[in-house]
N, C-alpha and C. Protein backbone atom coordinates (compact mmCIF):
# COMPACT_ATOMS: atom_id res chain seq x y z
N UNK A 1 69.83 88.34 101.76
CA UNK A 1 70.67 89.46 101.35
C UNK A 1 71.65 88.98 100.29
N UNK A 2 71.92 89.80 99.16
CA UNK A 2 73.28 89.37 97.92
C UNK A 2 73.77 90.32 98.10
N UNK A 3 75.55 88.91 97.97
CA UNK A 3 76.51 89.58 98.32
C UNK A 3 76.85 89.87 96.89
N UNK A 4 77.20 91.02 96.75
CA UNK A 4 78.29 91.50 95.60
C UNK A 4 79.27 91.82 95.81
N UNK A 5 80.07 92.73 94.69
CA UNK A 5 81.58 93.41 94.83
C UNK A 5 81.64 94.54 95.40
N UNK A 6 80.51 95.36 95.95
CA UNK A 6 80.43 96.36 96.99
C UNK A 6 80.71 95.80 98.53
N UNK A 7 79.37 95.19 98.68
CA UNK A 7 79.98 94.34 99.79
C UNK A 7 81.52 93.86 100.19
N UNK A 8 82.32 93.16 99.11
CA UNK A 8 83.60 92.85 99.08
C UNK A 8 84.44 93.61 99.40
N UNK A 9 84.21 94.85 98.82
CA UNK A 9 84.94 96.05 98.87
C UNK A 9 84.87 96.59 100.38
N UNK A 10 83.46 96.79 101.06
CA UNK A 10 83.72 97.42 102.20
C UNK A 10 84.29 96.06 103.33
N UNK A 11 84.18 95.19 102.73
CA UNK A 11 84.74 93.97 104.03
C UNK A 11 86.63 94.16 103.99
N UNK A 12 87.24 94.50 102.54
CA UNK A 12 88.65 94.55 101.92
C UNK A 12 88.68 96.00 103.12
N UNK A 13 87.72 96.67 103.08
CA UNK A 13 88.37 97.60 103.61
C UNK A 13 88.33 97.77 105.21
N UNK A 14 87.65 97.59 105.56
CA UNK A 14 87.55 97.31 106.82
C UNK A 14 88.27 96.15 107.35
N UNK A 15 88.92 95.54 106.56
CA UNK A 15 90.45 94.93 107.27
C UNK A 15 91.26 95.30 106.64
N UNK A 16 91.68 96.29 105.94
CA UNK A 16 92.74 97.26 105.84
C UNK A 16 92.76 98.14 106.50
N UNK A 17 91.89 98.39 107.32
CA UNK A 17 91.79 99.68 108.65
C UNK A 17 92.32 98.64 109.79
N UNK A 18 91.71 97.42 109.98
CA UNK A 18 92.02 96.56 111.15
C UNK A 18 94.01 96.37 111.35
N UNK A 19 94.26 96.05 109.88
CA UNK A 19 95.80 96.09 109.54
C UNK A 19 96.42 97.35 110.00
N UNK A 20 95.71 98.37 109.77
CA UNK A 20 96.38 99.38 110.15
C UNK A 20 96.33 99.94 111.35
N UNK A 21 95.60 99.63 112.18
CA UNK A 21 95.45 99.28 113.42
C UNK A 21 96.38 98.46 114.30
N UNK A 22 96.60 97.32 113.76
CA UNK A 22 97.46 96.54 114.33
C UNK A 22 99.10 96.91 114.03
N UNK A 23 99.34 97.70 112.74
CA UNK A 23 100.40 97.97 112.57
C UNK A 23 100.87 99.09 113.60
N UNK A 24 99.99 100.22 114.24
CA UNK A 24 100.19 101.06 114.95
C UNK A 24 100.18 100.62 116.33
N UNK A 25 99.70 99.26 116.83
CA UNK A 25 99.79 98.94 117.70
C UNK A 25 101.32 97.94 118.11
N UNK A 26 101.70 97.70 117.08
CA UNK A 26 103.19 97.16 117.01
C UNK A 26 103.96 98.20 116.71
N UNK A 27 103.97 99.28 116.37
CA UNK A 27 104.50 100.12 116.59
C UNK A 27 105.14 100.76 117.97
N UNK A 28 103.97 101.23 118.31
CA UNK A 28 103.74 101.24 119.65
C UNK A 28 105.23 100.37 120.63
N UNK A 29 104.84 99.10 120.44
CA UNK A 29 104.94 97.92 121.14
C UNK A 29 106.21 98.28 120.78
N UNK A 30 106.74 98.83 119.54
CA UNK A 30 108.45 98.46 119.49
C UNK A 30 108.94 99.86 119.92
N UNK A 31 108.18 100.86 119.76
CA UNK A 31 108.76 102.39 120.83
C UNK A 31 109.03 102.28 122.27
N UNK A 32 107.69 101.51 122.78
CA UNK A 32 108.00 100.68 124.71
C UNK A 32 109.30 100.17 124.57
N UNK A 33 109.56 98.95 123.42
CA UNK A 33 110.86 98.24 124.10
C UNK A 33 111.72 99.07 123.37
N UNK A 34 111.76 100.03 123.15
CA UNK A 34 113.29 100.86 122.47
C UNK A 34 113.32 101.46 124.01
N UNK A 35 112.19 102.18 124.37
CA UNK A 35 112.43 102.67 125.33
C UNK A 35 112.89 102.29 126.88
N UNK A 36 112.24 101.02 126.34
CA UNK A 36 113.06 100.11 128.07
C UNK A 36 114.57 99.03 127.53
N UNK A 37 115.02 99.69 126.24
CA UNK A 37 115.97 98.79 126.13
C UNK A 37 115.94 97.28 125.64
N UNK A 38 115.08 97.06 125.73
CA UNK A 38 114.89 95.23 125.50
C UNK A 38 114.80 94.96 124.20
N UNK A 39 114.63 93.91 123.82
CA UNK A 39 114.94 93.12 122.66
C UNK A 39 113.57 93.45 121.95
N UNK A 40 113.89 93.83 120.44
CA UNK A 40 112.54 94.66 119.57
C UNK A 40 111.87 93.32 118.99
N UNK A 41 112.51 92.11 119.54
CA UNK A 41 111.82 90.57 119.00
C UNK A 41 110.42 90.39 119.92
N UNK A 42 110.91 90.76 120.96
CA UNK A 42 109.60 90.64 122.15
C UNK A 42 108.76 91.41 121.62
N UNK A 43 108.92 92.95 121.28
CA UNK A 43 107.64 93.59 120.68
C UNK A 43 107.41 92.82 119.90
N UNK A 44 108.07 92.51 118.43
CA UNK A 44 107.20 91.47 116.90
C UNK A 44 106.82 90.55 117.78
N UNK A 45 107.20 90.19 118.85
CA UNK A 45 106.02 88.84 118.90
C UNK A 45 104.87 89.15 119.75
N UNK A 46 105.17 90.16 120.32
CA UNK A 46 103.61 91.01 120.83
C UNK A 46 102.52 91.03 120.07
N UNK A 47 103.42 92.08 119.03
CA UNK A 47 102.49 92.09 117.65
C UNK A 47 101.71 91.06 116.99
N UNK A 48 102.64 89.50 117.37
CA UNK A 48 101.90 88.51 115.96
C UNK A 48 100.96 87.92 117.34
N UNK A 49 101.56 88.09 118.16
CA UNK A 49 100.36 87.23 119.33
C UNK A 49 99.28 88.58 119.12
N UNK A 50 98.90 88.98 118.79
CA UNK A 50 98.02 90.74 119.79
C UNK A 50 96.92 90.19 118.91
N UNK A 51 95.50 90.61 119.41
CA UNK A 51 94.11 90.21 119.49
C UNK A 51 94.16 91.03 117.90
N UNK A 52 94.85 91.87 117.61
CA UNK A 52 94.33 92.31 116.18
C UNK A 52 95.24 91.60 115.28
N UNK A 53 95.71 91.13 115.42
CA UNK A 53 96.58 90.26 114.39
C UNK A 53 95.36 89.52 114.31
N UNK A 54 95.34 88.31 115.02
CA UNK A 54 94.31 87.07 115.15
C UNK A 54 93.08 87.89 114.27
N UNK A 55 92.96 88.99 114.40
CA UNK A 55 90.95 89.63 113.74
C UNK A 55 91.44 89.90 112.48
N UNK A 56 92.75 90.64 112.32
CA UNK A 56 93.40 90.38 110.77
C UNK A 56 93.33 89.09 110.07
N UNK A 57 94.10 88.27 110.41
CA UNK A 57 93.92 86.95 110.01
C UNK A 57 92.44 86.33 109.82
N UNK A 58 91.43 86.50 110.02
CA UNK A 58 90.63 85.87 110.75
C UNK A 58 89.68 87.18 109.03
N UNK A 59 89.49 88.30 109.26
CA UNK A 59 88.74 88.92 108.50
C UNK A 59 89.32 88.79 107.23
N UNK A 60 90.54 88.57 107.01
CA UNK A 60 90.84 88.20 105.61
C UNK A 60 90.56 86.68 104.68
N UNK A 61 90.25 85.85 105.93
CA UNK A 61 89.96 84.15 105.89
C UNK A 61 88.18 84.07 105.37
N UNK A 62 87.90 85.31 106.47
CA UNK A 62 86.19 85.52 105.89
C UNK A 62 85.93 86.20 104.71
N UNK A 63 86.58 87.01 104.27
CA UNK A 63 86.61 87.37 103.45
C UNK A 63 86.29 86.71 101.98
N UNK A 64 87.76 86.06 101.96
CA UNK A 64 87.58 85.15 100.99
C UNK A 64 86.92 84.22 101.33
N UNK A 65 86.33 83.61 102.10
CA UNK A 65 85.55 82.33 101.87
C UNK A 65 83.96 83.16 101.42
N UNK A 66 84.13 84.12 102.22
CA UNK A 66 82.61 85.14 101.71
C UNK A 66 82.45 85.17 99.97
N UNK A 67 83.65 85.78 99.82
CA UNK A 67 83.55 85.50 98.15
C UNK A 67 83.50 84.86 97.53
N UNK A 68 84.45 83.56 98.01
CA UNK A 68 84.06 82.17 97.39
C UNK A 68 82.85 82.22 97.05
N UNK A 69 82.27 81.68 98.17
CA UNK A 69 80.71 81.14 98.44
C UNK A 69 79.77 81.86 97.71
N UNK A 70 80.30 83.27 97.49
CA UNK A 70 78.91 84.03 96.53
C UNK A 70 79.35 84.26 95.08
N UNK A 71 80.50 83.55 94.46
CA UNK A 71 80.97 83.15 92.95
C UNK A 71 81.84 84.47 92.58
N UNK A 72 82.06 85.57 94.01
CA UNK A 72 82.41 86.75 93.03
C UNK A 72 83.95 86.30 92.78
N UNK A 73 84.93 85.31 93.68
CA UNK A 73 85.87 85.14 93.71
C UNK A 73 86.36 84.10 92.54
N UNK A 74 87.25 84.90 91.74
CA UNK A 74 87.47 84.02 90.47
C UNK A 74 88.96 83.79 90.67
């Protein structure tokens, strides 16, 4: 299979949905602790620990090495 800049494009985007995902899920996370009072640091670190951060990180790392590897990345 060749990878091109289509390909690129739907991988860019499909971790810009994942991001936005995770942003609503820290969201979330900081409405709970408004609502129980507690410290809105515990939610951000919910957030940077939470399984979609890590797939953020992680799909943007593939990403570019994807592109690397197929020359589209200049």
């Amino acid at each position: 299979m060749q990878f091109n800049s289509i390909d690129a494009i739907k991988m860019v985007i499909r971790t810009i949905s994942n991001c936005i995902d995770a942003i609503k899920s820290g969201i979330g996370a900081i409405n709970n602790e408004k609502q129980s009072n507690n410290k809105s640091e515990t939610a951000m670190y919910s957030l940077l620990t939470s399984r979609n951060s890590v797939n953020i990180i992680e799909a943007i790392r593939a990403t570019i090495k994807k592109t690397k590897s197929m020359g589209e990345y200049r």
